[in-house]
PDBML (XML) file of the C-alpha atoms, coordinates in Angstrom:
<?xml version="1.0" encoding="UTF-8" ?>
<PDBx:datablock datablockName="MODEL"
   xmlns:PDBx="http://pdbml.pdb.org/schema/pdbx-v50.xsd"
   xmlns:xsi="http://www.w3.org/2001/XMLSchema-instance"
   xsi:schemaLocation="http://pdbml.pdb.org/schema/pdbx-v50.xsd pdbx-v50.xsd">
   <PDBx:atom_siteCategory>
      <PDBx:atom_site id="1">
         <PDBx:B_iso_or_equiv>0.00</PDBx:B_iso_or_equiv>
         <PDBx:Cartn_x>75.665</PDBx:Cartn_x>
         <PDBx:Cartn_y>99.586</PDBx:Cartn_y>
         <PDBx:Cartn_z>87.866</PDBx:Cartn_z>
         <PDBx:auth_asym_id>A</PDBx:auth_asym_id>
         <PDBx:auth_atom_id>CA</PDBx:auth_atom_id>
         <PDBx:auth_comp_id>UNK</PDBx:auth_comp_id>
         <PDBx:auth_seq_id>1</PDBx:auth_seq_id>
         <PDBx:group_PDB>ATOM</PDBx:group_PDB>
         <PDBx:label_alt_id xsi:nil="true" />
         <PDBx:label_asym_id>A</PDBx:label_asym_id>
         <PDBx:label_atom_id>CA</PDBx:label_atom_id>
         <PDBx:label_comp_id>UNK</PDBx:label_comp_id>
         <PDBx:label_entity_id>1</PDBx:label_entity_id>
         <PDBx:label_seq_id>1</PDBx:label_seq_id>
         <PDBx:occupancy>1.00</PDBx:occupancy>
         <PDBx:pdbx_PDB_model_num>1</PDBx:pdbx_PDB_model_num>
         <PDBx:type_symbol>C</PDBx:type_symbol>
      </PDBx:atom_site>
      <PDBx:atom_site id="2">
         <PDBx:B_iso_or_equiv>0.00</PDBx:B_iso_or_equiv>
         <PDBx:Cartn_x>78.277</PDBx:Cartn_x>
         <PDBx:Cartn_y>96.610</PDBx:Cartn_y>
         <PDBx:Cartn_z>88.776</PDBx:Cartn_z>
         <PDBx:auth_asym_id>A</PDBx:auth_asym_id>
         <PDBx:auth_atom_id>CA</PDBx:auth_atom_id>
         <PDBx:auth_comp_id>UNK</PDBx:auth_comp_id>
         <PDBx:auth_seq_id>2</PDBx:auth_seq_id>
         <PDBx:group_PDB>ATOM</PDBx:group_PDB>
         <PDBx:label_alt_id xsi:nil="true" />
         <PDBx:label_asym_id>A</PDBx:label_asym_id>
         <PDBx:label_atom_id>CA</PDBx:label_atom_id>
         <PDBx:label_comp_id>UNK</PDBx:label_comp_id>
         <PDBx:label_entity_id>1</PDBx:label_entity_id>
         <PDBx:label_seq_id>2</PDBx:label_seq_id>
         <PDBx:occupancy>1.00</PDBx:occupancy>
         <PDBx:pdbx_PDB_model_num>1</PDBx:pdbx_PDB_model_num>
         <PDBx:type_symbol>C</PDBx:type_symbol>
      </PDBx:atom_site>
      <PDBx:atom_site id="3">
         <PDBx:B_iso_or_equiv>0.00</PDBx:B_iso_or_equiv>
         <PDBx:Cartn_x>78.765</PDBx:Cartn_x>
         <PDBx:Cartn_y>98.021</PDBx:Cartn_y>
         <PDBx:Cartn_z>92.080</PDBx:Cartn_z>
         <PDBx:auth_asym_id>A</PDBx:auth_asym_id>
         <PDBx:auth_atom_id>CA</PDBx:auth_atom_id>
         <PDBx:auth_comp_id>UNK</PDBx:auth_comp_id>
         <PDBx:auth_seq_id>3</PDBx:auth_seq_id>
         <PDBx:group_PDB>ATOM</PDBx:group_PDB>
         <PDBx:label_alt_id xsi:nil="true" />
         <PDBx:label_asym_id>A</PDBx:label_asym_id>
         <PDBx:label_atom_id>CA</PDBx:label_atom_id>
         <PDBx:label_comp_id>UNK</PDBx:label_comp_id>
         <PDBx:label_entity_id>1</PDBx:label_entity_id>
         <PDBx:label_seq_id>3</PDBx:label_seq_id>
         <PDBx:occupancy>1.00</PDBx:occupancy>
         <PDBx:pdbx_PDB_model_num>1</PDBx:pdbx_PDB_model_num>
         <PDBx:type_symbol>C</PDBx:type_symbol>
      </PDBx:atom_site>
      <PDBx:atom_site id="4">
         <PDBx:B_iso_or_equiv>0.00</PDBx:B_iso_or_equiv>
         <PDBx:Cartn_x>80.146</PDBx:Cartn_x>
         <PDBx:Cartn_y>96.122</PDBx:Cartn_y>
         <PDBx:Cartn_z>95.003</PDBx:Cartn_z>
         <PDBx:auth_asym_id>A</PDBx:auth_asym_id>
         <PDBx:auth_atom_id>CA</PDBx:auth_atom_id>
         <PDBx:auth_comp_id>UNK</PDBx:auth_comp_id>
         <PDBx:auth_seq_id>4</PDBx:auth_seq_id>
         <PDBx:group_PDB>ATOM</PDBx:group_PDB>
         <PDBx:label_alt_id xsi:nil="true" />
         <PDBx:label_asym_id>A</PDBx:label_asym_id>
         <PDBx:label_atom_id>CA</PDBx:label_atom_id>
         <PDBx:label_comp_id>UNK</PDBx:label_comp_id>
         <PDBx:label_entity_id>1</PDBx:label_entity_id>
         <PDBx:label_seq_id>4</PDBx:label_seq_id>
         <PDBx:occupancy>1.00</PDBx:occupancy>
         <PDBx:pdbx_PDB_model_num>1</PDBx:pdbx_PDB_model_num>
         <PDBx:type_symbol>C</PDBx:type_symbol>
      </PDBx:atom_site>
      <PDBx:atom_site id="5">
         <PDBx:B_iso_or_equiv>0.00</PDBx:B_iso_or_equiv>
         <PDBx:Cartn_x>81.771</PDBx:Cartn_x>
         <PDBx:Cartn_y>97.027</PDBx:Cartn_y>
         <PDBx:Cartn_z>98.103</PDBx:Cartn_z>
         <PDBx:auth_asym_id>A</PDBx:auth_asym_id>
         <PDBx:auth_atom_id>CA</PDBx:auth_atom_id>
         <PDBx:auth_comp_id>UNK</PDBx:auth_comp_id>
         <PDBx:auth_seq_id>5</PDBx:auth_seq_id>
         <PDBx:group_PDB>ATOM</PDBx:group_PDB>
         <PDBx:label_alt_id xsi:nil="true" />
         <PDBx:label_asym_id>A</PDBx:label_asym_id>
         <PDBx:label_atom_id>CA</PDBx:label_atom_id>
         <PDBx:label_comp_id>UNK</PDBx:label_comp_id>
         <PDBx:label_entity_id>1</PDBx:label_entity_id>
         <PDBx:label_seq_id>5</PDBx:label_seq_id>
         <PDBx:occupancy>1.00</PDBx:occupancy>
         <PDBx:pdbx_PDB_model_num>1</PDBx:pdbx_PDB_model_num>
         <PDBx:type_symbol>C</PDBx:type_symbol>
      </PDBx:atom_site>
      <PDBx:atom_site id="6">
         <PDBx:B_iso_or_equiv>0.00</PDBx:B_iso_or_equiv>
         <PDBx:Cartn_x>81.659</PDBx:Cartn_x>
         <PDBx:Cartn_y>96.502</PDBx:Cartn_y>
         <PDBx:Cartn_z>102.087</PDBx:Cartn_z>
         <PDBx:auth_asym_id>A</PDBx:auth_asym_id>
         <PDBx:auth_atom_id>CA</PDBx:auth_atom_id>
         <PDBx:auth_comp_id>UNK</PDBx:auth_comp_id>
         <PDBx:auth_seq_id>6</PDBx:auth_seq_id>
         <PDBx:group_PDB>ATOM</PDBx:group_PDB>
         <PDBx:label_alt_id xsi:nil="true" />
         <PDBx:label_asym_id>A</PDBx:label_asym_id>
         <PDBx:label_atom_id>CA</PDBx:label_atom_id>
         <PDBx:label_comp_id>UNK</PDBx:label_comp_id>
         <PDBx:label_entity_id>1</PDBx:label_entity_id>
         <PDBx:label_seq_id>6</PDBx:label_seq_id>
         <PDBx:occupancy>1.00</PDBx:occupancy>
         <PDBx:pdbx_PDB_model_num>1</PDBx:pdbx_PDB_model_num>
         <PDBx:type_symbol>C</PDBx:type_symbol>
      </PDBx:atom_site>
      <PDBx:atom_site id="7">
         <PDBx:B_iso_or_equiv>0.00</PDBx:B_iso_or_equiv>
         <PDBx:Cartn_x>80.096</PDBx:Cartn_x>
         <PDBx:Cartn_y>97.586</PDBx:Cartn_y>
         <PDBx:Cartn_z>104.778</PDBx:Cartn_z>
         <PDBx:auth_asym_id>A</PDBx:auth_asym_id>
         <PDBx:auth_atom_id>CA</PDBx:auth_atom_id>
         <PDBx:auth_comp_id>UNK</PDBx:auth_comp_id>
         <PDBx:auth_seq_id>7</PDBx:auth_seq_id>
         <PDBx:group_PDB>ATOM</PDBx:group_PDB>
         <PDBx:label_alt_id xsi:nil="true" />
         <PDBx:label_asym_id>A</PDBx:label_asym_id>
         <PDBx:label_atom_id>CA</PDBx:label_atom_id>
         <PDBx:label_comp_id>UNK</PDBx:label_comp_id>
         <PDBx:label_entity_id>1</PDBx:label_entity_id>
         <PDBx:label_seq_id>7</PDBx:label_seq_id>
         <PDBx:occupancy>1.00</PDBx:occupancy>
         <PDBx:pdbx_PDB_model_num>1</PDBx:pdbx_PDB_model_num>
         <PDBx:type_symbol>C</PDBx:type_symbol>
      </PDBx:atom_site>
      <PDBx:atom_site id="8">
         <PDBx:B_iso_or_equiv>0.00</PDBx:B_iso_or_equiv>
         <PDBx:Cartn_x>78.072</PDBx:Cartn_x>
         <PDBx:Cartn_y>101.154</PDBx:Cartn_y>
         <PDBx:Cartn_z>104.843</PDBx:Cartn_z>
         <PDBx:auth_asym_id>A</PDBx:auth_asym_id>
         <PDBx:auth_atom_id>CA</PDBx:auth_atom_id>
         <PDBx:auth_comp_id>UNK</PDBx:auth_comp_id>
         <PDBx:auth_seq_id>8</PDBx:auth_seq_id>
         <PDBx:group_PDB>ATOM</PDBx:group_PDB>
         <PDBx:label_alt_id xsi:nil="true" />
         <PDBx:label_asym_id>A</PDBx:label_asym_id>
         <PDBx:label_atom_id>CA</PDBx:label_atom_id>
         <PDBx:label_comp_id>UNK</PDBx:label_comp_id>
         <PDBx:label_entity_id>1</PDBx:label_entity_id>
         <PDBx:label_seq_id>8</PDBx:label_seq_id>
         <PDBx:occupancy>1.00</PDBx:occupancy>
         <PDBx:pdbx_PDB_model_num>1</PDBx:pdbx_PDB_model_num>
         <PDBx:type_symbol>C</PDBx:type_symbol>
      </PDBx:atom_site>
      <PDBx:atom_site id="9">
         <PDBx:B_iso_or_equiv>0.00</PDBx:B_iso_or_equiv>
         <PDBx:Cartn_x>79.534</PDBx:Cartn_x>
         <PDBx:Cartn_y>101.439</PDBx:Cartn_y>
         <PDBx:Cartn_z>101.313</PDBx:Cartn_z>
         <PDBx:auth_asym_id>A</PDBx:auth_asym_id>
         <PDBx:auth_atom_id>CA</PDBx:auth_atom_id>
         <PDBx:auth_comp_id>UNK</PDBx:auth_comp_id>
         <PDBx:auth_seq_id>9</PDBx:auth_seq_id>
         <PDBx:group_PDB>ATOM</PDBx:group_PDB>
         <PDBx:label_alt_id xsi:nil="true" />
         <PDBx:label_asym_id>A</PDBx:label_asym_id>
         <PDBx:label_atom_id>CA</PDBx:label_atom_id>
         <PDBx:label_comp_id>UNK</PDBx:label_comp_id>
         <PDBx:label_entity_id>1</PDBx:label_entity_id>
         <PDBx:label_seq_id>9</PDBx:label_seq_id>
         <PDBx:occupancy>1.00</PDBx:occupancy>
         <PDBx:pdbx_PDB_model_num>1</PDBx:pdbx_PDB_model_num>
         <PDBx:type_symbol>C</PDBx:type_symbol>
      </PDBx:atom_site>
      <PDBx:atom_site id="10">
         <PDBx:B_iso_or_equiv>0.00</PDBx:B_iso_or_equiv>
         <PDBx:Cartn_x>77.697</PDBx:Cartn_x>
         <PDBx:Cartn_y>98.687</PDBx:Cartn_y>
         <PDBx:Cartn_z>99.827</PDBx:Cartn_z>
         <PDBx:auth_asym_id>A</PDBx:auth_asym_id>
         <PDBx:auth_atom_id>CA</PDBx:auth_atom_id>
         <PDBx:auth_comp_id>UNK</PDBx:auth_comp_id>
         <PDBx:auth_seq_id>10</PDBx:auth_seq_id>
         <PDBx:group_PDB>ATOM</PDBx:group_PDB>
         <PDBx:label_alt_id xsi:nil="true" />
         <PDBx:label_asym_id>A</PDBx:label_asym_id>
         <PDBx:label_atom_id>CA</PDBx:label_atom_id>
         <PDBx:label_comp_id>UNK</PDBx:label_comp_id>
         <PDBx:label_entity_id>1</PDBx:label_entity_id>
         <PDBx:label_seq_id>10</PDBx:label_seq_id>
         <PDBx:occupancy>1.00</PDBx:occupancy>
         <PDBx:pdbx_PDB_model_num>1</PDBx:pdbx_PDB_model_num>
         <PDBx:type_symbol>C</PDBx:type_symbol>
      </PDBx:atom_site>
      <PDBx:atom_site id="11">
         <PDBx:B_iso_or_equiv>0.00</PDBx:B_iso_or_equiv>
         <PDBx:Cartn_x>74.727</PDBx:Cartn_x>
         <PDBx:Cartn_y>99.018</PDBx:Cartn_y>
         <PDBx:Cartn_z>101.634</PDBx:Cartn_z>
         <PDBx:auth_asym_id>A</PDBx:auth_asym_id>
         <PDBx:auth_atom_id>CA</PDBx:auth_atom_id>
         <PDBx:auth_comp_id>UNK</PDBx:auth_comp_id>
         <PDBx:auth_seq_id>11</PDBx:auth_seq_id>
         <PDBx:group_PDB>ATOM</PDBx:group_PDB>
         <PDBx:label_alt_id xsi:nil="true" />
         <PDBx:label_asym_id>A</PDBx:label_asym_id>
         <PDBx:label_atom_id>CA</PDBx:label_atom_id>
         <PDBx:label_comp_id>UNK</PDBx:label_comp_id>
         <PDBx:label_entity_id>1</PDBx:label_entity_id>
         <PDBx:label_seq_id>11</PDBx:label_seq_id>
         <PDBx:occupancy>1.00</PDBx:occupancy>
         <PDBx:pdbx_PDB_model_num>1</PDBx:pdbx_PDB_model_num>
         <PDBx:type_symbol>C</PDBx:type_symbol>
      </PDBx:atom_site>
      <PDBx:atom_site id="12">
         <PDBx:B_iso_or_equiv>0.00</PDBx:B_iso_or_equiv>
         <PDBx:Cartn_x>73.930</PDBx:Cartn_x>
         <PDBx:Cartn_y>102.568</PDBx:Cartn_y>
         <PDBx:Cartn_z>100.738</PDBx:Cartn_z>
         <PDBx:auth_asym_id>A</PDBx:auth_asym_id>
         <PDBx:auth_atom_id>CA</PDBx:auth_atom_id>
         <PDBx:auth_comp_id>UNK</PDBx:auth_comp_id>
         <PDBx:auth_seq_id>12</PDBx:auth_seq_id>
         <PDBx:group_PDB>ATOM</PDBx:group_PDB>
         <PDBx:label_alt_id xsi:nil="true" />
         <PDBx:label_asym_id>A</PDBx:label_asym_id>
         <PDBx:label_atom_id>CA</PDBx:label_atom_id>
         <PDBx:label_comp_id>UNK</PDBx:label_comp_id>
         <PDBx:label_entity_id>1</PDBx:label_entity_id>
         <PDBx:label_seq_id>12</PDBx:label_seq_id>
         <PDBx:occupancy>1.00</PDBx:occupancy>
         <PDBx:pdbx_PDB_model_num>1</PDBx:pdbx_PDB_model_num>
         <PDBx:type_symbol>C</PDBx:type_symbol>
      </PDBx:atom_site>
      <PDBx:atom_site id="13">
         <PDBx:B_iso_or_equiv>0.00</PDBx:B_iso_or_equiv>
         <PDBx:Cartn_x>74.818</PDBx:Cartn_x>
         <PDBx:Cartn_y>101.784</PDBx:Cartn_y>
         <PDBx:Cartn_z>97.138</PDBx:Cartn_z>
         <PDBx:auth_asym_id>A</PDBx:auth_asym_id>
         <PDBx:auth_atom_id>CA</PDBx:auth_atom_id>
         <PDBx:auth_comp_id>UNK</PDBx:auth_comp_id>
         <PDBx:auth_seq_id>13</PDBx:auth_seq_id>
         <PDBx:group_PDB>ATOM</PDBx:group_PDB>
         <PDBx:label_alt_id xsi:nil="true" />
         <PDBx:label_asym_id>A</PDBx:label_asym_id>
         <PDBx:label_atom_id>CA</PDBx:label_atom_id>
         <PDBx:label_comp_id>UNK</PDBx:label_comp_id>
         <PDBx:label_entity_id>1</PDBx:label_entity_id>
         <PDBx:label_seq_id>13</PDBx:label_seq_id>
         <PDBx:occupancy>1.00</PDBx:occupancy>
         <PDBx:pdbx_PDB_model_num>1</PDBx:pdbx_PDB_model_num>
         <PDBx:type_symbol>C</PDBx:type_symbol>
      </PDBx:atom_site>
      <PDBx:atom_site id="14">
         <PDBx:B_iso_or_equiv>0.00</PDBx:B_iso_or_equiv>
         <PDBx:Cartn_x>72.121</PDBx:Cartn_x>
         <PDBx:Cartn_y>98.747</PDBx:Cartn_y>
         <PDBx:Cartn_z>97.839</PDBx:Cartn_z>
         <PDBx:auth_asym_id>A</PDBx:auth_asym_id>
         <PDBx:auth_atom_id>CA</PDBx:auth_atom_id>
         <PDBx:auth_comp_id>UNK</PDBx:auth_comp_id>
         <PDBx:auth_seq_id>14</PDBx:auth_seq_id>
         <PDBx:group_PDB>ATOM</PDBx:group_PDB>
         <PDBx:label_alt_id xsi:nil="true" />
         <PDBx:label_asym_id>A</PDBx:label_asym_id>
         <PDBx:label_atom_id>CA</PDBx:label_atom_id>
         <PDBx:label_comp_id>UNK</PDBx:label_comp_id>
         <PDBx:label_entity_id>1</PDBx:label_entity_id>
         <PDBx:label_seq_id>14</PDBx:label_seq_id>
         <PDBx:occupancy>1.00</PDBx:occupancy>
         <PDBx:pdbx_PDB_model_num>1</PDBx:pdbx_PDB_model_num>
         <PDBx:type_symbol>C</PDBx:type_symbol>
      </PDBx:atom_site>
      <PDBx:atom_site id="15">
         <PDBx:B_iso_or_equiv>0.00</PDBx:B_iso_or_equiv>
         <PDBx:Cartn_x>69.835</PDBx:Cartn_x>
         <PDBx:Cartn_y>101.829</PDBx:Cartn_y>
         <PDBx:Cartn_z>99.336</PDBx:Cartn_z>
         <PDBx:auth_asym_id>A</PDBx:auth_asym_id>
         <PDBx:auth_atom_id>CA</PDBx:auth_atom_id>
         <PDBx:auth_comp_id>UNK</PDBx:auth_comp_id>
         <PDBx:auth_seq_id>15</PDBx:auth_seq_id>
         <PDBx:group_PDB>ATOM</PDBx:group_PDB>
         <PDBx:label_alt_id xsi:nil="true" />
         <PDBx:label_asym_id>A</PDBx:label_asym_id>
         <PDBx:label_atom_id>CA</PDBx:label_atom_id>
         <PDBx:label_comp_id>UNK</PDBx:label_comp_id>
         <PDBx:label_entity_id>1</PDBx:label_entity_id>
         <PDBx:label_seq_id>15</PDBx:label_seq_id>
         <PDBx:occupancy>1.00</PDBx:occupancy>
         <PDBx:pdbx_PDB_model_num>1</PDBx:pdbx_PDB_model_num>
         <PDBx:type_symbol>C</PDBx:type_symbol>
      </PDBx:atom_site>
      <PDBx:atom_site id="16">
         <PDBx:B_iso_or_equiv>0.00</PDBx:B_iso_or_equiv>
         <PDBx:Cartn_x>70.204</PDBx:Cartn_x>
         <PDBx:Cartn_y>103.872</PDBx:Cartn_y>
         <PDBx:Cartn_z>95.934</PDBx:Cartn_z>
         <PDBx:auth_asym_id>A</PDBx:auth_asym_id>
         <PDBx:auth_atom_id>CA</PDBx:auth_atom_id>
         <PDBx:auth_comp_id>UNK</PDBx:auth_comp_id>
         <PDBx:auth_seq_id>16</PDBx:auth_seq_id>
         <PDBx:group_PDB>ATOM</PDBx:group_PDB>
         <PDBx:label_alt_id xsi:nil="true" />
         <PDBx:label_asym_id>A</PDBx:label_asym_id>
         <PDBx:label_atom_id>CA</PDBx:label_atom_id>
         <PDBx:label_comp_id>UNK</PDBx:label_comp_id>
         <PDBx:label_entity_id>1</PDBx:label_entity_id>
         <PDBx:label_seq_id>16</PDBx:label_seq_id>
         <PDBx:occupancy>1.00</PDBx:occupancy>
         <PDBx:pdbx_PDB_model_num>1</PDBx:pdbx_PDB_model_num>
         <PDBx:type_symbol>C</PDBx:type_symbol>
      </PDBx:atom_site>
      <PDBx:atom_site id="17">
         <PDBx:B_iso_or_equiv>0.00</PDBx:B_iso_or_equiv>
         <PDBx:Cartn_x>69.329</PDBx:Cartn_x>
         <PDBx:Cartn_y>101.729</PDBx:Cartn_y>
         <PDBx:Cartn_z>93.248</PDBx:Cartn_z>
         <PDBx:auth_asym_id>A</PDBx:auth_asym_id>
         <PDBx:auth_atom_id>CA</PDBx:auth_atom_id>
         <PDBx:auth_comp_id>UNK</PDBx:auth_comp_id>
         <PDBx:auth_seq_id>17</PDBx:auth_seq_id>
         <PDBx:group_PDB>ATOM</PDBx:group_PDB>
         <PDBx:label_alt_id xsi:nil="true" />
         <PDBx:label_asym_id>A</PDBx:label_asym_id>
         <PDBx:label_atom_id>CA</PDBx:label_atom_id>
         <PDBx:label_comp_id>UNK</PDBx:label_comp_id>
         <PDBx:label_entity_id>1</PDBx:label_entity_id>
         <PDBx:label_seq_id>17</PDBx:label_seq_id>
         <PDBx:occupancy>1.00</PDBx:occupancy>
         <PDBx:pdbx_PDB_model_num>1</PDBx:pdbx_PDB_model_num>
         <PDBx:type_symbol>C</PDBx:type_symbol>
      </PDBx:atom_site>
      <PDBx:atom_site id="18">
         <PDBx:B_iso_or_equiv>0.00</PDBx:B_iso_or_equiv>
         <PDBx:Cartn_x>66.555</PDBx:Cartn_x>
         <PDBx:Cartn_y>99.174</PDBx:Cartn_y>
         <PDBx:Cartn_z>95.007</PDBx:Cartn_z>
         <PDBx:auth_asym_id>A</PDBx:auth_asym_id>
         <PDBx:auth_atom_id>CA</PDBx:auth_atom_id>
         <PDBx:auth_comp_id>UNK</PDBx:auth_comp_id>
         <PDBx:auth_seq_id>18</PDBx:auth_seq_id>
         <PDBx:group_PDB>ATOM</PDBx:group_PDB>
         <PDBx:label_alt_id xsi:nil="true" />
         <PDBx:label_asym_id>A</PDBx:label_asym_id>
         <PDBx:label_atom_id>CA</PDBx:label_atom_id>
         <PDBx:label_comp_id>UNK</PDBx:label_comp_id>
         <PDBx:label_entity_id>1</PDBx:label_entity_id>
         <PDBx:label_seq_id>18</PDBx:label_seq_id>
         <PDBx:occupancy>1.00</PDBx:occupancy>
         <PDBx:pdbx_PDB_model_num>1</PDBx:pdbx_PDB_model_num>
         <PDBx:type_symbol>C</PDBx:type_symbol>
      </PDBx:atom_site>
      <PDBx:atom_site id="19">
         <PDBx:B_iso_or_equiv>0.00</PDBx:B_iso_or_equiv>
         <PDBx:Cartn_x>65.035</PDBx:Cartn_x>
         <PDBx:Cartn_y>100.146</PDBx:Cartn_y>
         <PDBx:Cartn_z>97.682</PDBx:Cartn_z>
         <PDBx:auth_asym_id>A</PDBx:auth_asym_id>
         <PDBx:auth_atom_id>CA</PDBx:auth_atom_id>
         <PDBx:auth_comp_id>UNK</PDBx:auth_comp_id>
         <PDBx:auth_seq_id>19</PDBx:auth_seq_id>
         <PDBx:group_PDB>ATOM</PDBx:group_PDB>
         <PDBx:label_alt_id xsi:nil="true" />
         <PDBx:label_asym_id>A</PDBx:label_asym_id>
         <PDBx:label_atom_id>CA</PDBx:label_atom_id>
         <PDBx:label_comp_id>UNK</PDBx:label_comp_id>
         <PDBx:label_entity_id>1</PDBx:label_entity_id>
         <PDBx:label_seq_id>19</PDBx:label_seq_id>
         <PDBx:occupancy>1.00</PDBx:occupancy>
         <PDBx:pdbx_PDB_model_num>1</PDBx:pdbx_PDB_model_num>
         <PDBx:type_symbol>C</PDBx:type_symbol>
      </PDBx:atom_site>
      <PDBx:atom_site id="20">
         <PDBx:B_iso_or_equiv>0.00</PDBx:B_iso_or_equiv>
         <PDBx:Cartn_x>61.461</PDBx:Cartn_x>
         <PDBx:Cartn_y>100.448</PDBx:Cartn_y>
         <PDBx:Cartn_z>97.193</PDBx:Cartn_z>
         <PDBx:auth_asym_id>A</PDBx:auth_asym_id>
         <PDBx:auth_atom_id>CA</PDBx:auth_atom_id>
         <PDBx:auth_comp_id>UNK</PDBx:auth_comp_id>
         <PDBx:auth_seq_id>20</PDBx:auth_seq_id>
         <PDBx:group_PDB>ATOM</PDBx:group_PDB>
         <PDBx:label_alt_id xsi:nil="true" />
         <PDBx:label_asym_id>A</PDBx:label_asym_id>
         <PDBx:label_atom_id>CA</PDBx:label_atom_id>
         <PDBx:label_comp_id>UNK</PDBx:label_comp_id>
         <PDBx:label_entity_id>1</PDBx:label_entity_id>
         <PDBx:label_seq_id>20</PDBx:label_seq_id>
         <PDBx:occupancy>1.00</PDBx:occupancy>
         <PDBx:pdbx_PDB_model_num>1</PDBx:pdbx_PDB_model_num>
         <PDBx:type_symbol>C</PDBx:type_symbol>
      </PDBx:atom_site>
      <PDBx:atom_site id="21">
         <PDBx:B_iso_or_equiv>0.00</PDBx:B_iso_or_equiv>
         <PDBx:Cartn_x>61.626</PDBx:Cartn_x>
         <PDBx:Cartn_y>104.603</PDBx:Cartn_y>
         <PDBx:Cartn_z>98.175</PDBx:Cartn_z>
         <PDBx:auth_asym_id>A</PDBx:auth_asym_id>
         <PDBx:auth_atom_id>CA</PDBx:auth_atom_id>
         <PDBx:auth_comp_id>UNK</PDBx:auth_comp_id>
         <PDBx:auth_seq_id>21</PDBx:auth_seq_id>
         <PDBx:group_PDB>ATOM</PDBx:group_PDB>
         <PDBx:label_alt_id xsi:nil="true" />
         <PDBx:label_asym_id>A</PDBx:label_asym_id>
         <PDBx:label_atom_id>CA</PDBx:label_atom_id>
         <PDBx:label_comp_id>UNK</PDBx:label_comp_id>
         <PDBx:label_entity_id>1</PDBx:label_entity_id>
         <PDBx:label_seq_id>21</PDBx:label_seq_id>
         <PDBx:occupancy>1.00</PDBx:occupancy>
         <PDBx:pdbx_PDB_model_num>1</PDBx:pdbx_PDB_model_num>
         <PDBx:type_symbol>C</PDBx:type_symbol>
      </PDBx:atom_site>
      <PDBx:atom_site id="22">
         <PDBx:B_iso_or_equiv>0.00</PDBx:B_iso_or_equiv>
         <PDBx:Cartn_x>65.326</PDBx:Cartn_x>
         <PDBx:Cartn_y>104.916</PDBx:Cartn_y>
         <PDBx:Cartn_z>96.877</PDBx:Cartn_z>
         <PDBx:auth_asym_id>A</PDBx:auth_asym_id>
         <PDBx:auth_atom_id>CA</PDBx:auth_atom_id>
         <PDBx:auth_comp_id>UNK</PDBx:auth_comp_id>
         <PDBx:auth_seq_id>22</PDBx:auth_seq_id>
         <PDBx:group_PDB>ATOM</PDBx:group_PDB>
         <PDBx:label_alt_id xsi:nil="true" />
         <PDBx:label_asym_id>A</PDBx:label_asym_id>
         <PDBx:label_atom_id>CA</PDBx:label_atom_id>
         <PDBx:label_comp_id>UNK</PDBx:label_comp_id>
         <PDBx:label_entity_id>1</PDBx:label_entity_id>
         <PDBx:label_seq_id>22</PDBx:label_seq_id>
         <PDBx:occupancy>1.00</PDBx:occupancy>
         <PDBx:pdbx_PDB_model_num>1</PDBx:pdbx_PDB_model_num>
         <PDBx:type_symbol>C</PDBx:type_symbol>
      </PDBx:atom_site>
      <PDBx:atom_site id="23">
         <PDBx:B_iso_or_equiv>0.00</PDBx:B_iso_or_equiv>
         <PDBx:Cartn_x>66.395</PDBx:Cartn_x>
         <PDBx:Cartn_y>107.976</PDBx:Cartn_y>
         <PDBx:Cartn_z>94.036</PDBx:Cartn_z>
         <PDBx:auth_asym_id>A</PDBx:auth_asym_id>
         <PDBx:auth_atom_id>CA</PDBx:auth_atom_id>
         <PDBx:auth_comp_id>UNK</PDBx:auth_comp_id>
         <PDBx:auth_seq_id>23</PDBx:auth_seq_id>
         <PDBx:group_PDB>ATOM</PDBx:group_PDB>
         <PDBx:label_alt_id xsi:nil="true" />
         <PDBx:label_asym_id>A</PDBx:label_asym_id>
         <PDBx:label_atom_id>CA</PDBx:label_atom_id>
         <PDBx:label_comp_id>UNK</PDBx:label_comp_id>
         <PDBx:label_entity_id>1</PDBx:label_entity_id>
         <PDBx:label_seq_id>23</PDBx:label_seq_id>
         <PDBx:occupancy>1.00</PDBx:occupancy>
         <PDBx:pdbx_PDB_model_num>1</PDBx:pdbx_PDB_model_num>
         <PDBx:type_symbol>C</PDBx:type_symbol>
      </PDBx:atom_site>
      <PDBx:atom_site id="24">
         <PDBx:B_iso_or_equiv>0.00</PDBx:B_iso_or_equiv>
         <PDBx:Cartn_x>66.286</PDBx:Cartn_x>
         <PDBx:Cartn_y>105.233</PDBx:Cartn_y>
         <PDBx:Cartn_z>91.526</PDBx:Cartn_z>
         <PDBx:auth_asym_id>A</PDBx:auth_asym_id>
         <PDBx:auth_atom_id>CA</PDBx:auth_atom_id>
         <PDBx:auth_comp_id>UNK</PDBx:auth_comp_id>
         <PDBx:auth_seq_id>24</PDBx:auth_seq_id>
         <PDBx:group_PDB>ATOM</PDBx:group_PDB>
         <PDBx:label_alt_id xsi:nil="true" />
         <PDBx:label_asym_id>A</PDBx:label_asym_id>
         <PDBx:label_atom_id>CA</PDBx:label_atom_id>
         <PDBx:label_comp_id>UNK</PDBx:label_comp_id>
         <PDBx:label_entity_id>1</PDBx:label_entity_id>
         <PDBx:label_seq_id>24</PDBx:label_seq_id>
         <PDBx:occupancy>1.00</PDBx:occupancy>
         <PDBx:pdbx_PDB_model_num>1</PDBx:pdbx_PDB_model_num>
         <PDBx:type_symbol>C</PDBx:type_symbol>
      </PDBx:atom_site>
      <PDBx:atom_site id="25">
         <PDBx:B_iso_or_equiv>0.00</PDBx:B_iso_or_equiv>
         <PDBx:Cartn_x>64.070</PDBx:Cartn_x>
         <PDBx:Cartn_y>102.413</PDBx:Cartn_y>
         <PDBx:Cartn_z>92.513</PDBx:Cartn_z>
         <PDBx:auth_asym_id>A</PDBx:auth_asym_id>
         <PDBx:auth_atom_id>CA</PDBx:auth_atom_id>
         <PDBx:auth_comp_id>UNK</PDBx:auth_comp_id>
         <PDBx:auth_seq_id>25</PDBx:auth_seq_id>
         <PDBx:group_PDB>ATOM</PDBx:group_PDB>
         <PDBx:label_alt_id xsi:nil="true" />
         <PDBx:label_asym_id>A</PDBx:label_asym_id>
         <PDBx:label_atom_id>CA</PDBx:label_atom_id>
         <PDBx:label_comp_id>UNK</PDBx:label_comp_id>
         <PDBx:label_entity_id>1</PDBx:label_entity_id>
         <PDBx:label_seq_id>25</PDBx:label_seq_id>
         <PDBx:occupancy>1.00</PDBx:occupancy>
         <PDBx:pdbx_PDB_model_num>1</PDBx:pdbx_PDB_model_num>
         <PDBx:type_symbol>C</PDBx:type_symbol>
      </PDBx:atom_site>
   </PDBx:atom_siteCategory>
</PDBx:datablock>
């Protein structure tokens, strides 16, 4: 996904693709 940004931003993108009960997982 490349992603990378700051704050909020980045973490939610962080929450999205690998947290263990994220969309994506």
């Amino acid at each position: 996904v490349k992603r990378g940004d700051i704050g909020s931003t980045g973490d939610d993108y962080a929450e999205a693709w690998i947290d263990r009960d994220g969309p994506f997982r």
